[in-house]
Protein backbone atom coordinates (compact mmCIF):
# COMPACT_ATOMS: atom_id res chain seq x y z
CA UNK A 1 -17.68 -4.33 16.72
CA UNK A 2 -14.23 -3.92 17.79
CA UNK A 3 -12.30 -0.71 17.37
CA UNK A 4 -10.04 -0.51 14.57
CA UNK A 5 -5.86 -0.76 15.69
CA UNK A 6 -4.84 3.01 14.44
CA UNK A 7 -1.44 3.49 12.34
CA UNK A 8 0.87 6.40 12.20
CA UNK A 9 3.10 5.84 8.79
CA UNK A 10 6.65 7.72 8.53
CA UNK A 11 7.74 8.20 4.98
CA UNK A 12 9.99 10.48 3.23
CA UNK A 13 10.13 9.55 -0.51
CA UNK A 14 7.91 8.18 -3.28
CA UNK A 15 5.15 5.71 -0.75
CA UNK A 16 4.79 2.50 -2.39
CA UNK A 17 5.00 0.63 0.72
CA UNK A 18 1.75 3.23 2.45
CA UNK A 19 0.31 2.82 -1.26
CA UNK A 20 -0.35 -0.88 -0.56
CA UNK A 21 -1.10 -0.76 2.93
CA UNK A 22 -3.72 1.70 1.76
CA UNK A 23 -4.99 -0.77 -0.60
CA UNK A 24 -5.06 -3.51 1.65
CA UNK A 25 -7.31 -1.26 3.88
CA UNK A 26 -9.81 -0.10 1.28
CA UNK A 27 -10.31 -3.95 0.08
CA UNK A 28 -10.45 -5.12 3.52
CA UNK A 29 -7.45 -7.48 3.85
CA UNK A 30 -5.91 -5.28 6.29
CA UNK A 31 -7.96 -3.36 9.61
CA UNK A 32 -6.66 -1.01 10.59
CA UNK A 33 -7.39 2.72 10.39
CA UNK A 34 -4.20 5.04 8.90
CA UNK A 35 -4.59 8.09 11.27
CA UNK A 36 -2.44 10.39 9.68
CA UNK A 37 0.74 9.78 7.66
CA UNK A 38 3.69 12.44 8.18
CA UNK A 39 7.03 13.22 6.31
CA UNK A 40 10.03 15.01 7.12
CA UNK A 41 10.12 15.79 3.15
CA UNK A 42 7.68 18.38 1.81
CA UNK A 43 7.77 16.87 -1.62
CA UNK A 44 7.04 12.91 -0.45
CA UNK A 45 5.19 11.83 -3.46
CA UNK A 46 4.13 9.18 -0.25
CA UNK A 47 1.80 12.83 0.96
CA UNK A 48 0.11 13.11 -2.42
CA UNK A 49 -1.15 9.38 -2.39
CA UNK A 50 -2.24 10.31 1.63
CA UNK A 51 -3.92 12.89 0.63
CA UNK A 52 -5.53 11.13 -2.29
CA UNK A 53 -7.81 8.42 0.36
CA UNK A 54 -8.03 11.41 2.58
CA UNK A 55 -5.91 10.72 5.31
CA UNK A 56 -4.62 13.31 7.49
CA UNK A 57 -1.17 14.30 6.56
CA UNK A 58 1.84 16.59 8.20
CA UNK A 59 5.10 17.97 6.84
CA UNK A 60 7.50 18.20 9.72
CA UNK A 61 10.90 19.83 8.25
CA UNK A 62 13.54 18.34 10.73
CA UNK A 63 15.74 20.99 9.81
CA UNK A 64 13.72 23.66 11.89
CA UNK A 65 14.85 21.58 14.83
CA UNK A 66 18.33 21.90 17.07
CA UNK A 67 18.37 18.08 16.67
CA UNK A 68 17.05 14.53 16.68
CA UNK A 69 15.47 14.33 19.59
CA UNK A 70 13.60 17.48 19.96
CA UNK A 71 12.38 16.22 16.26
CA UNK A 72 11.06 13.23 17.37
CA UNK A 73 9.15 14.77 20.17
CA UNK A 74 7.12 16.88 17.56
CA UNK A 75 6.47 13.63 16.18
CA UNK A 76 5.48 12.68 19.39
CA UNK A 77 3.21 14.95 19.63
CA UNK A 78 1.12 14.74 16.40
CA UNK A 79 0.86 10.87 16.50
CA UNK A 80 -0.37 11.17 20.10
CA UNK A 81 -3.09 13.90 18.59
CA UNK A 82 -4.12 11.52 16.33
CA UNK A 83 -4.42 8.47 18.49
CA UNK A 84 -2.11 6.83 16.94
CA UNK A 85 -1.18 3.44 18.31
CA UNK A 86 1.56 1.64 16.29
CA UNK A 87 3.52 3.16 14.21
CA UNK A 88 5.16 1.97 10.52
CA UNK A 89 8.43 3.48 8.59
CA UNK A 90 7.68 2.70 5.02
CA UNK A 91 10.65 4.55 3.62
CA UNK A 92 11.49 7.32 6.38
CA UNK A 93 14.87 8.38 5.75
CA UNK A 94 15.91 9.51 9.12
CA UNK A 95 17.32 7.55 12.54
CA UNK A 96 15.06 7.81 15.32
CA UNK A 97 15.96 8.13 18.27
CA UNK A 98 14.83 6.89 22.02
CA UNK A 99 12.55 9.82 22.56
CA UNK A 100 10.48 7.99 20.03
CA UNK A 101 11.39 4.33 20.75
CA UNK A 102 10.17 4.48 24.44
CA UNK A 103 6.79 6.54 23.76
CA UNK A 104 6.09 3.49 21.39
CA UNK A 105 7.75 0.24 23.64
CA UNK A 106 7.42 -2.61 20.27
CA UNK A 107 5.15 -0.49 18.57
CA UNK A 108 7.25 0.68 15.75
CA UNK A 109 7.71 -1.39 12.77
CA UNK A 110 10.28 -1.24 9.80
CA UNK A 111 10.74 -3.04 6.42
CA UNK A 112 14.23 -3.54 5.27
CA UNK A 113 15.20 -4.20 1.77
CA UNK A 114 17.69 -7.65 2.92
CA UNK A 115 17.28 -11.05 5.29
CA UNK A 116 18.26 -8.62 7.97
CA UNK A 117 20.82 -9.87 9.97
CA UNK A 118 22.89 -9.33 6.66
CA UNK A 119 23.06 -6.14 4.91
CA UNK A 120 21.75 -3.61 7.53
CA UNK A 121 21.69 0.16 6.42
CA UNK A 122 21.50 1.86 3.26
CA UNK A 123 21.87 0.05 0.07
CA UNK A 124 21.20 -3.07 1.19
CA UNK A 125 20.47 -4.40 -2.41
CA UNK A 126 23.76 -3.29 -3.49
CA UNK A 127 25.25 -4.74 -0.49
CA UNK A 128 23.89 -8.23 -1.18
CA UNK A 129 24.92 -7.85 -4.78
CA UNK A 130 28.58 -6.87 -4.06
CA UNK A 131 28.67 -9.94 -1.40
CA UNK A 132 27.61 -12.51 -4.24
CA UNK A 133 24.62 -14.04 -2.17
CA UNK A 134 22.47 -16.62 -4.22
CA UNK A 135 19.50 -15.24 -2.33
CA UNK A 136 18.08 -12.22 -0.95
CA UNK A 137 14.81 -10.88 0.65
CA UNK A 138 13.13 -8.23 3.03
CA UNK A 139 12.13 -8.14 6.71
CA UNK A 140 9.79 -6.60 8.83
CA UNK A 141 11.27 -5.69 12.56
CA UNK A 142 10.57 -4.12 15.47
CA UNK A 143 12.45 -1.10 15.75
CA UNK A 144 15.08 -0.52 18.74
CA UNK A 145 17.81 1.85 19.22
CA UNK A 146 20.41 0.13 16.74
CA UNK A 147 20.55 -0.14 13.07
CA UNK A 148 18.00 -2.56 11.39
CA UNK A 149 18.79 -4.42 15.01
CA UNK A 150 15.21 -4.82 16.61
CA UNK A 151 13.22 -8.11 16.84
CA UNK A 152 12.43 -9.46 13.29
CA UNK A 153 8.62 -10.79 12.77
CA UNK A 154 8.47 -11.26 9.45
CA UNK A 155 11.07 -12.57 6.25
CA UNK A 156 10.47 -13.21 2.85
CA UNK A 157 13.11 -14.14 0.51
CA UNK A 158 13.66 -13.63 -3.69
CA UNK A 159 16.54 -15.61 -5.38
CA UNK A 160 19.23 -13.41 -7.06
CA UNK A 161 19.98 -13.96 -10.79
CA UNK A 162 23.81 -13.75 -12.05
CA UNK A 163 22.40 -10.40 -13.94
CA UNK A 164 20.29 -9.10 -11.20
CA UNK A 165 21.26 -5.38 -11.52
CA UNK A 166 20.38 -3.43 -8.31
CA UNK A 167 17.58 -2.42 -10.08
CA UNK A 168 16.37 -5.00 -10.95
CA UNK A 169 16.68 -7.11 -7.78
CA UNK A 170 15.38 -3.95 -5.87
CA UNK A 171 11.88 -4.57 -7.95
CA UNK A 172 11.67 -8.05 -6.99
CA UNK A 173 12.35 -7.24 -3.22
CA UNK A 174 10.01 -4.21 -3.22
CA UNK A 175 6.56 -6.46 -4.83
CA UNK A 176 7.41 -8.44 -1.35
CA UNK A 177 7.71 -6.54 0.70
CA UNK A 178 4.62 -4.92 -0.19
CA UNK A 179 2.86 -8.72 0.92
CA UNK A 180 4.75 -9.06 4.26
CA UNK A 181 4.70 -5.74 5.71
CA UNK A 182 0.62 -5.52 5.62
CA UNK A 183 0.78 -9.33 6.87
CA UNK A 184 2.82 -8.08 9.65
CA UNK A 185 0.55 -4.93 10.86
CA UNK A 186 -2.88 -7.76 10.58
CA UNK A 187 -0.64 -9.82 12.87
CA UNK A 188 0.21 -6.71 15.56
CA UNK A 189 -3.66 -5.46 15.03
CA UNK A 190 -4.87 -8.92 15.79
CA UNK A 191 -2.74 -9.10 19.43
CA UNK A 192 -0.98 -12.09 17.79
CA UNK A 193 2.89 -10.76 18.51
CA UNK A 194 4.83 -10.85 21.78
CA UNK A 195 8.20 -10.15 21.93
CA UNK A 196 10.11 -12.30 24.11
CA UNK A 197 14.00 -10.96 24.14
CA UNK A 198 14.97 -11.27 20.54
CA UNK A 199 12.30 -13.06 19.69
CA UNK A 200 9.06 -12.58 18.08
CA UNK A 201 6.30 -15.06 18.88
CA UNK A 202 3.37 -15.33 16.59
CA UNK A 203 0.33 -16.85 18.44
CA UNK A 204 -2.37 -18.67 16.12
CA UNK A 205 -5.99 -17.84 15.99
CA UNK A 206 -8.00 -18.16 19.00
């Protein structure tokens, strides 16, 4: 039987992204194994719902560090100790830095909240809003050393309505991205991805 691909997950707020990877997990749709889930933010709601299932979690305060990088090597550190082989930022609220990029070469994966390359950063849905764009969406990248910059593998888009609120559109976006982003992780887990410059080539099923 082959090993299970194991996942570190990054969060810092509520965890509805980790909620439905969890899900996907438990009802077998995605395999992988969620080695331990870590947030920078002792009260991450996304640590309760960890904790729930029984994964392993850590609260890593990056203010008792001089600064990013000597942050990131903690983190570094605990997702080596728990074998951790790809790692997924499902709402963590903090830039990383190459100290954590190049222990994890295109091994670090982030959903954005726009059809990335429009609307990079925070509040992307208000972003698209404020530009008048007819339709919206998420990715899932690669992370690199830029902004929201790194090698897309995955889009999925949602039409914007004349009274989309940023609310509201943010609800729409959020349901897909909690689709894509698992779809994405079966894809790395299954050795289907290779990065070729910017691109990201999805191989079909032997």
């Amino acid at each position: 039987m082959r090993k299970l691909l194991t996942i570190g997950v990054l969060v810092s707020g509520n965890g509805t992204n980790l909620q439905s990877i969890i899900d996907r997990c438990e009802d077998g749709s995605l395999s992988v194994k969620i080695g331990c889930v870590i947030s920078n933010n002792a009260d991450a709601f996304a640590l309760e719902r960890a904790r729930k299932h029984g994964i392993p979690t850590r609260h890593i305060d990056h203010r008792e560090f001089s600064g990013r990088a000597s942050y990131d090597a903690a983190l570094v550190k605990v997702l080596r100790e728990h074998d951790v082989e790809l790692i997924i930022l499902a709402g963590f609220m903090r830039i990383i830095t190459p100290v954590l990029i190049d222990a994890f070469p295109n091994a670090i994966m982030n959903i954005h909240p726009a059809l990335l390359p429009a609307f990079p950063g925070l509040h992307a849905q208000r972003q698209a809003l404020e530009y008048g764009v007819k339709i919206s969406g998420c990715t899932v990248h690669f992370v690199d050393a830029g902004t929201d910059t790194g090698p897309i593998i995955m889009q999925a888009t949602v039409p914007v309505d004349a009274k989309d609120t940023e609310e509201t559109l943010s609800a729409r976006i959020q349901a897909e991205e909690h689709c894509i982003f698992p779809k994405a992780i079966q894809l790395y887990a299954d050795g289907r991805l290779t990065v070729e410059g910017r691109k990201v080539i999805i191989s079909s099923l032997a």
